[in-house]
Protein backbone atom coordinates (compact mmCIF):
# COMPACT_ATOMS: atom_id res chain seq x y z
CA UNK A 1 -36.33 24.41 -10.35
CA UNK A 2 -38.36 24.60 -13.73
CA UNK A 3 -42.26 24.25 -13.43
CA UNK A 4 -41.94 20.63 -15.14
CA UNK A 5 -38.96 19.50 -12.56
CA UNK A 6 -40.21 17.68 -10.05
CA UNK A 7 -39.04 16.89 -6.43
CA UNK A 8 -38.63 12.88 -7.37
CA UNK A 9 -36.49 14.30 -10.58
CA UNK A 10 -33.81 16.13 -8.53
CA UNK A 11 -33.51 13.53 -5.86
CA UNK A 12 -32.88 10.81 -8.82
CA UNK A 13 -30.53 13.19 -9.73
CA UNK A 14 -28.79 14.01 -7.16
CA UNK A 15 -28.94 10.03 -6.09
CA UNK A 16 -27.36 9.21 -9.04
CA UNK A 17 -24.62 11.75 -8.53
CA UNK A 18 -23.91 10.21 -5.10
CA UNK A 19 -23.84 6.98 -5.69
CA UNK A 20 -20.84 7.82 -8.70
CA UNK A 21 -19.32 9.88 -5.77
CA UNK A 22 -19.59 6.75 -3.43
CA UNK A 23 -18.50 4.43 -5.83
CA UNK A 24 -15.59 6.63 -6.54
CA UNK A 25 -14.94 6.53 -2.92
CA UNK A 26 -15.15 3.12 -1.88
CA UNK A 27 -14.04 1.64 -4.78
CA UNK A 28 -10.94 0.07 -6.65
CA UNK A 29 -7.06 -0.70 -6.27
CA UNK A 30 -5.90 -2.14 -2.84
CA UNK A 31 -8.36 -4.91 -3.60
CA UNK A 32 -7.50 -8.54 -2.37
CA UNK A 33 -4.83 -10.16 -4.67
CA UNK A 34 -4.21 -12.96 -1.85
CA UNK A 35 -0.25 -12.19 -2.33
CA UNK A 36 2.27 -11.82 -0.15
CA UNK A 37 5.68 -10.29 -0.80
CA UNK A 38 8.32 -12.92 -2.11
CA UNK A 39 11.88 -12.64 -0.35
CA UNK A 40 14.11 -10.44 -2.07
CA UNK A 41 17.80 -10.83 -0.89
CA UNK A 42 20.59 -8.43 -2.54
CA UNK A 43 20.57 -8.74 -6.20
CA UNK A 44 17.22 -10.76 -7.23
CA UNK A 45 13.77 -9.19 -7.31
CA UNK A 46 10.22 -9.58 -5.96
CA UNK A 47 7.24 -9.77 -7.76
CA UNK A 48 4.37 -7.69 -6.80
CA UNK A 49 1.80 -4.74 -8.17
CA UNK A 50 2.63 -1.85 -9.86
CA UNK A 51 3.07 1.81 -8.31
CA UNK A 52 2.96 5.18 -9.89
CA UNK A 53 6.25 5.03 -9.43
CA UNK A 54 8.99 5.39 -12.70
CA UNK A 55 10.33 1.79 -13.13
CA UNK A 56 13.67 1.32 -11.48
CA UNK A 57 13.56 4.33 -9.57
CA UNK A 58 16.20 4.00 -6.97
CA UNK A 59 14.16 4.36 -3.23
CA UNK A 60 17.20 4.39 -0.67
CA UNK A 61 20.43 2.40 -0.19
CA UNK A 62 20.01 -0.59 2.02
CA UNK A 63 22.00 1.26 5.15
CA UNK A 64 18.94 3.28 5.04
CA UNK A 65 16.47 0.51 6.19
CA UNK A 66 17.00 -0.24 9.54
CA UNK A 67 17.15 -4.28 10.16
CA UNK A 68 13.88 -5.38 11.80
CA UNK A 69 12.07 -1.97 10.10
CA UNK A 70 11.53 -0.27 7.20
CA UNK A 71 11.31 2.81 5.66
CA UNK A 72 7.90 4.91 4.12
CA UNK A 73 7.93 6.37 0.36
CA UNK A 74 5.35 8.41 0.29
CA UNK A 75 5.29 9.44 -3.00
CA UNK A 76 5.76 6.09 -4.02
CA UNK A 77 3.11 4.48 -2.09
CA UNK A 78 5.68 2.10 -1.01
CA UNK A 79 6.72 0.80 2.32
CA UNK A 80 10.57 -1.10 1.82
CA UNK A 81 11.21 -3.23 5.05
CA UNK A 82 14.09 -5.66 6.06
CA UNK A 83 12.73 -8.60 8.48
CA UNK A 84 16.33 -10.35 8.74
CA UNK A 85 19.84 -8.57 7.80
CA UNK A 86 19.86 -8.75 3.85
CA UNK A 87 16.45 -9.68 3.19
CA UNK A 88 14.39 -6.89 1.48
CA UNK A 89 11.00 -6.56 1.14
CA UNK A 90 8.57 -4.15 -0.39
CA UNK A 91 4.46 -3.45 -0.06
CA UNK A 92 2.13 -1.47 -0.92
CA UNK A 93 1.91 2.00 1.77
CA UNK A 94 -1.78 1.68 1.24
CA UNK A 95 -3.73 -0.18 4.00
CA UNK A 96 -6.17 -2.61 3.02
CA UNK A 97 -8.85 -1.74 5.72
CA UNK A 98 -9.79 2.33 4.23
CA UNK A 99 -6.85 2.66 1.68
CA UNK A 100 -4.90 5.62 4.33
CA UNK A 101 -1.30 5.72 3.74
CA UNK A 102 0.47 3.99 6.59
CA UNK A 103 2.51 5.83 9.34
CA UNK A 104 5.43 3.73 10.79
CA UNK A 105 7.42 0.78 11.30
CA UNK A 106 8.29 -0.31 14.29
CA UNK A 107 8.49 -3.28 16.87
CA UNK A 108 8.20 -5.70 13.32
CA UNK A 109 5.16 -4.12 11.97
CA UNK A 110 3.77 -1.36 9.38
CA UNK A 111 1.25 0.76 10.79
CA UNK A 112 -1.58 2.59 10.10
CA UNK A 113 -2.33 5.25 12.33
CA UNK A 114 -6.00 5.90 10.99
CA UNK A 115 -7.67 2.93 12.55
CA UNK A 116 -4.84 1.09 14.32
CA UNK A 117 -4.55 -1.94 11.30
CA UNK A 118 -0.78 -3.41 11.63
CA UNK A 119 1.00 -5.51 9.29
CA UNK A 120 3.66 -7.92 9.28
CA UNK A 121 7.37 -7.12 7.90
CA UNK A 122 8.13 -9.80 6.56
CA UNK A 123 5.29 -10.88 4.35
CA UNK A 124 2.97 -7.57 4.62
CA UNK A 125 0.18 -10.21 6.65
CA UNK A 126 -2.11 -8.92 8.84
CA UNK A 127 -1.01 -8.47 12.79
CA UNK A 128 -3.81 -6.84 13.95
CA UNK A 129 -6.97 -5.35 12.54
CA UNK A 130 -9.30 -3.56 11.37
CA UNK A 131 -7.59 -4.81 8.23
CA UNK A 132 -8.41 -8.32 6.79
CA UNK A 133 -6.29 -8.34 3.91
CA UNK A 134 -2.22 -8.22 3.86
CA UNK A 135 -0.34 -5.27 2.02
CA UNK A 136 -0.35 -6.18 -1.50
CA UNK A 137 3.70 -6.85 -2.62
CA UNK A 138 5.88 -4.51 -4.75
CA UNK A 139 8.24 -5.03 -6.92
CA UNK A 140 11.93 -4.39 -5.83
CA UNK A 141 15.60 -5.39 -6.89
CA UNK A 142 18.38 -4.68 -4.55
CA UNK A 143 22.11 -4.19 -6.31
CA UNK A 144 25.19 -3.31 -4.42
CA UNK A 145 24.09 -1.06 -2.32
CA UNK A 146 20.19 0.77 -3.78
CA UNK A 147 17.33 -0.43 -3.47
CA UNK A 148 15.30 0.07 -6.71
CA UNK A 149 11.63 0.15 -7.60
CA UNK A 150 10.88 -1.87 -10.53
């Protein structure tokens, strides 16, 4: 500390720097659109948000989603499910509640493992909280036999 910083100069300082680091924290994407996934049987797409994701990167073939489940990307951020045989659907891997990546699918939801939030297959709603808001939709097309991000 210099002889003309004061105490109340580095704690404005360093408050300043924190709240940036909160903000950065708390803040943006996974916001509250109010969608819900569209259906998406074989060969027609779903609208949704964007992922980092390169478009029409193929995810999996559809014998790889298990009817009633779903499958985790990862990378992608993306969580593909099929609620009925046929029927594709794709959200968002980020939970609404603290932004963690989700876990699992099972017994017909996607679940979050960090605070127990559990979402609906079929339209990414919210089963059971912490969560308030449903898994924001992604953007799929299902040809033949891949499933694509778009």
């Amino acid at each position: 500390m210099t002889p003309s910083t004061t105490r109340r100069t580095v704690l404005l300082a360093t408050g300043a720097t924190g709240a940036v680091a909160l903000v950065a924290a708390c803040g943006g994407g996974g916001g509250d659109n109010g969608s819900a996934s569209t259906d998406t049987p074989t060969d027609q797409g779903a609208t949704g948000q964007e992922t980092g994701a390169p478009a029409g990167q193929e995810l999996a073939s559809t014998d790889e989603i298990p009817v009633g489940g779903g499958k985790i990307f990862k990378d992608e951020q993306v969580v593909v499910t099929q609620p009925e045989q046929g029927r594709f659907k794709a959200f968002s891997a980020i939970c609404t509640h603290q932004r963690c990546t989700v876990a699992s699918v099972s017994d017909g939801t996607i679940n979050c493992v960090c605070h127990g939030s559990k979402f609906r297959i079929a339209d990414g709603s919210v089963a059971g909280g912490p969560a308030t808001r449903p898994l924001p939709a992604e953007q799929i097309t299902v040809e033949g036999n891949s499933v694509r991000l778009t």
